[in-house]
C-alpha atoms as a PDB file:
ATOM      1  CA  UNK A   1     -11.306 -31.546  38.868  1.00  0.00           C
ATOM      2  CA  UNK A   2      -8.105 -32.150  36.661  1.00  0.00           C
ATOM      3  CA  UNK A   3      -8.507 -35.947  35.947  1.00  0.00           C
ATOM      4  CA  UNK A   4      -4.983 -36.255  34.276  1.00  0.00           C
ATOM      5  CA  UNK A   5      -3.125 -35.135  37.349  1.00  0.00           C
ATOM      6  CA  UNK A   6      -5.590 -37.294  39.989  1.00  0.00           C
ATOM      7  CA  UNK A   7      -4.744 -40.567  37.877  1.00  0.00           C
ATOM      8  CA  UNK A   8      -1.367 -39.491  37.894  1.00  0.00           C
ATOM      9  CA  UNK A   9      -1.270 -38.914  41.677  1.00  0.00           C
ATOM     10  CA  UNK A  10      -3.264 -42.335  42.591  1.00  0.00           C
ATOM     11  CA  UNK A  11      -1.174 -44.296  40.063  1.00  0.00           C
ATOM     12  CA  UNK A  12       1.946 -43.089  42.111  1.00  0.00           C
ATOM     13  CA  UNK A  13       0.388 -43.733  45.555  1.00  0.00           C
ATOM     14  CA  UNK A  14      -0.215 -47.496  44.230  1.00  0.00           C
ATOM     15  CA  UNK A  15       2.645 -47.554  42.559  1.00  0.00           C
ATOM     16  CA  UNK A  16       4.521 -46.684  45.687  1.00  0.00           C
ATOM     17  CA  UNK A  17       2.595 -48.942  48.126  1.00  0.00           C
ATOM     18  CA  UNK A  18       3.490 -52.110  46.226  1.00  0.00           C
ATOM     19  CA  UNK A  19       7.396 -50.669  46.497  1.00  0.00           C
ATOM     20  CA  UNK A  20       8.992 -50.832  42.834  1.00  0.00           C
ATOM     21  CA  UNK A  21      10.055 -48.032  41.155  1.00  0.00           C
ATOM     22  CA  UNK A  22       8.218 -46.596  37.933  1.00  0.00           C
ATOM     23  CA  UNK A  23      11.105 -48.007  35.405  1.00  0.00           C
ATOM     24  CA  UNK A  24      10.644 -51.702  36.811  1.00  0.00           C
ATOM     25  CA  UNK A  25       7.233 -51.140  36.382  1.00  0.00           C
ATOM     26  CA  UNK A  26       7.075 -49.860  33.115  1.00  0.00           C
ATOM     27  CA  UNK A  27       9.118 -52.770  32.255  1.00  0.00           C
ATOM     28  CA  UNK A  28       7.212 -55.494  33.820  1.00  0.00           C
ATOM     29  CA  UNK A  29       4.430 -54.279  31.311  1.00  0.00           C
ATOM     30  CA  UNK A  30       6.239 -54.496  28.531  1.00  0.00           C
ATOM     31  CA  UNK A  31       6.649 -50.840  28.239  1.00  0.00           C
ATOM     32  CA  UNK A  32       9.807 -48.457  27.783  1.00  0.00           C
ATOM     33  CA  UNK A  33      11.468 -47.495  30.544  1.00  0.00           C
ATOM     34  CA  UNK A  34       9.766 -44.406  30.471  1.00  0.00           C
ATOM     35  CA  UNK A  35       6.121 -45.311  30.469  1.00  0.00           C
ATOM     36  CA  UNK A  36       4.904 -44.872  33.903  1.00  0.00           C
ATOM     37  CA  UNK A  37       6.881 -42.074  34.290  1.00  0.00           C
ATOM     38  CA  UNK A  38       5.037 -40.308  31.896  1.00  0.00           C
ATOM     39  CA  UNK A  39       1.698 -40.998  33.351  1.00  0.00           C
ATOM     40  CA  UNK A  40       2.739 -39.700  36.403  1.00  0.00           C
ATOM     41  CA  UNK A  41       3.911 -36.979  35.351  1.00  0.00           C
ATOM     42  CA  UNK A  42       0.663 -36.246  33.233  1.00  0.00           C
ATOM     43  CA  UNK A  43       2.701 -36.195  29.944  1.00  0.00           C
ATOM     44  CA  UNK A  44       0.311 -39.590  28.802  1.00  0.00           C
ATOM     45  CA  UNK A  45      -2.566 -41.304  29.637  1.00  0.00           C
ATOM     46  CA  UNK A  46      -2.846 -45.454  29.401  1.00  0.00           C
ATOM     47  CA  UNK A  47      -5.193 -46.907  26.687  1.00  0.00           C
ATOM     48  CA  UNK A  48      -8.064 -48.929  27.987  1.00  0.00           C
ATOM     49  CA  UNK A  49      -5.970 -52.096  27.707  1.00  0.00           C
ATOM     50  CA  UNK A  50      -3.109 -50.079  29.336  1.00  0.00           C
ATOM     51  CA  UNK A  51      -5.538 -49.723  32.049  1.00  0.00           C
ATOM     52  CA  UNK A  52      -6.366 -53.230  32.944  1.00  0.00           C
ATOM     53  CA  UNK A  53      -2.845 -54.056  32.523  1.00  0.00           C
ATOM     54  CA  UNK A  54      -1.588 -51.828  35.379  1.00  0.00           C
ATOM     55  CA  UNK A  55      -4.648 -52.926  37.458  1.00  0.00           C
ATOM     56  CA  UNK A  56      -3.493 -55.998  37.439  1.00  0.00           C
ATOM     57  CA  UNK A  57       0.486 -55.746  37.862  1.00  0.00           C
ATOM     58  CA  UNK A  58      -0.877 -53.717  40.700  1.00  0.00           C
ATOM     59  CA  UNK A  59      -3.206 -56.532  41.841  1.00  0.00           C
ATOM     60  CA  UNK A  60      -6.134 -54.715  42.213  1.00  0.00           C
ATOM     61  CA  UNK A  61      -9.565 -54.610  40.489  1.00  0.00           C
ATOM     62  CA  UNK A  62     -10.103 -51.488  37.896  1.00  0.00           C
ATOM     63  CA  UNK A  63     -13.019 -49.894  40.596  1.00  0.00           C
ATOM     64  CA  UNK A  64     -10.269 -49.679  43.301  1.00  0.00           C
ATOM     65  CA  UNK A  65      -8.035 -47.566  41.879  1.00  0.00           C
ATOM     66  CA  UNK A  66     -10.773 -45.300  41.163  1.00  0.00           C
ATOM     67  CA  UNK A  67     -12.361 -45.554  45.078  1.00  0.00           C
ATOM     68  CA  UNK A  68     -10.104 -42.970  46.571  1.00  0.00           C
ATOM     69  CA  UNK A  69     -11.442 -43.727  49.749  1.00  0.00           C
ATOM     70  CA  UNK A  70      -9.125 -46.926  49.984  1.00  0.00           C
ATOM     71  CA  UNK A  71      -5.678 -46.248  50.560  1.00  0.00           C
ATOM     72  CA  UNK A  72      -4.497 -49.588  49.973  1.00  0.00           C
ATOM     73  CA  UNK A  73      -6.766 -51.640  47.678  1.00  0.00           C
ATOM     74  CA  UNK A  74      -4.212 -54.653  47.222  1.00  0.00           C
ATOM     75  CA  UNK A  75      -3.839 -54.912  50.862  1.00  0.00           C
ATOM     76  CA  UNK A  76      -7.806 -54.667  51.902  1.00  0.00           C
ATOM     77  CA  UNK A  77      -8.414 -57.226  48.663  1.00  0.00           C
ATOM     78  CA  UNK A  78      -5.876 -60.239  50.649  1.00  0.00           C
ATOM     79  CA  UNK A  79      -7.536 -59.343  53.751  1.00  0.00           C
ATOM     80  CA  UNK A  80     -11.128 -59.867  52.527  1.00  0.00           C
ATOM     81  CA  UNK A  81      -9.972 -63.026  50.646  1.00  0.00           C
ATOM     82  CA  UNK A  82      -8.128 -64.142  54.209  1.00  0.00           C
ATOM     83  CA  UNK A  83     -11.331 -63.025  56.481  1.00  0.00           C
ATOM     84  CA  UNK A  84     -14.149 -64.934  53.920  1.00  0.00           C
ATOM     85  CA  UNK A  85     -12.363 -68.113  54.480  1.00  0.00           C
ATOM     86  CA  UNK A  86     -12.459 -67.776  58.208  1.00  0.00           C
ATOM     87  CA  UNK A  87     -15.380 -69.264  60.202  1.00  0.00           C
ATOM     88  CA  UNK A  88     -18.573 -66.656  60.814  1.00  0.00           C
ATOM     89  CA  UNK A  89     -17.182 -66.220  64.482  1.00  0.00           C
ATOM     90  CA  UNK A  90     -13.915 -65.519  64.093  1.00  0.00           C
ATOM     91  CA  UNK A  91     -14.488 -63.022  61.143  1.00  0.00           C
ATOM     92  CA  UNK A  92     -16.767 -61.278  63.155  1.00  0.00           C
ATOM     93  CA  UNK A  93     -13.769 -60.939  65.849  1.00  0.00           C
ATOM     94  CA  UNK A  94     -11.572 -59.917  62.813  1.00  0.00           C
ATOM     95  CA  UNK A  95     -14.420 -57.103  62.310  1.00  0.00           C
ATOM     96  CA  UNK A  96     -14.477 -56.153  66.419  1.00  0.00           C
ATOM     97  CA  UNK A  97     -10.590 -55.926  66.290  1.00  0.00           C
ATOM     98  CA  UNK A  98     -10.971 -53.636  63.137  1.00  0.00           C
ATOM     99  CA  UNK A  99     -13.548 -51.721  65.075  1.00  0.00           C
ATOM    100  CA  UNK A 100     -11.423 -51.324  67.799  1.00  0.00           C
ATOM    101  CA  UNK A 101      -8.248 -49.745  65.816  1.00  0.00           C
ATOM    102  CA  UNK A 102     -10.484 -47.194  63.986  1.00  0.00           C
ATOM    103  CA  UNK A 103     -11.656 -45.874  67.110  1.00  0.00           C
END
């Protein structure tokens, strides 16, 4: 597997799910213009600190952006946050709805 290219790919996807472009982002980091750009476009690769920083402009915790599985890790972390603060019964309708819609 070419690691470079995967980051670069799932950095874009999550990237493009929260909507802003890769200058604003690279921006909103403290970065030139350029930064994410060159990620994605497997020219670079983030330091560690780099990392956690576009984790969490991204709003997501370091092990989601790694879980390919999950499409949308920002989205699925507010709706965990929103279901544990609901009462047992109506979470567990939450979860039957859910059920429901994967079907």
């Amino acid at each position: 597997m070419d690691y470079t290219k995967w980051f670069a790919e799932r950095l874009s996807q999550l990237r493009l799910e929260k909507g802003v472009s890769a200058r604003d982002m690279s921006l909103s980091l403290g970065q030139s213009a350029s930064y994410i750009n060159k990620i994605e476009n497997g020219r670079t690769m983030p330091s560690m600190n780099g990392f956690f920083y576009i984790c969490e402009y991204l709003n997501i915790e370091p092990k989601d952006f790694f879980n390919y599985r999950n499409n949308a890790p920002a989205i699925n972390a507010e709706l965990v946050d929103s279901i544990s603060r609901l009462p047992p019964n109506k979470a567990e309708h939450v979860r039957m709805i859910i059920e429901d819609l994967s079907e």
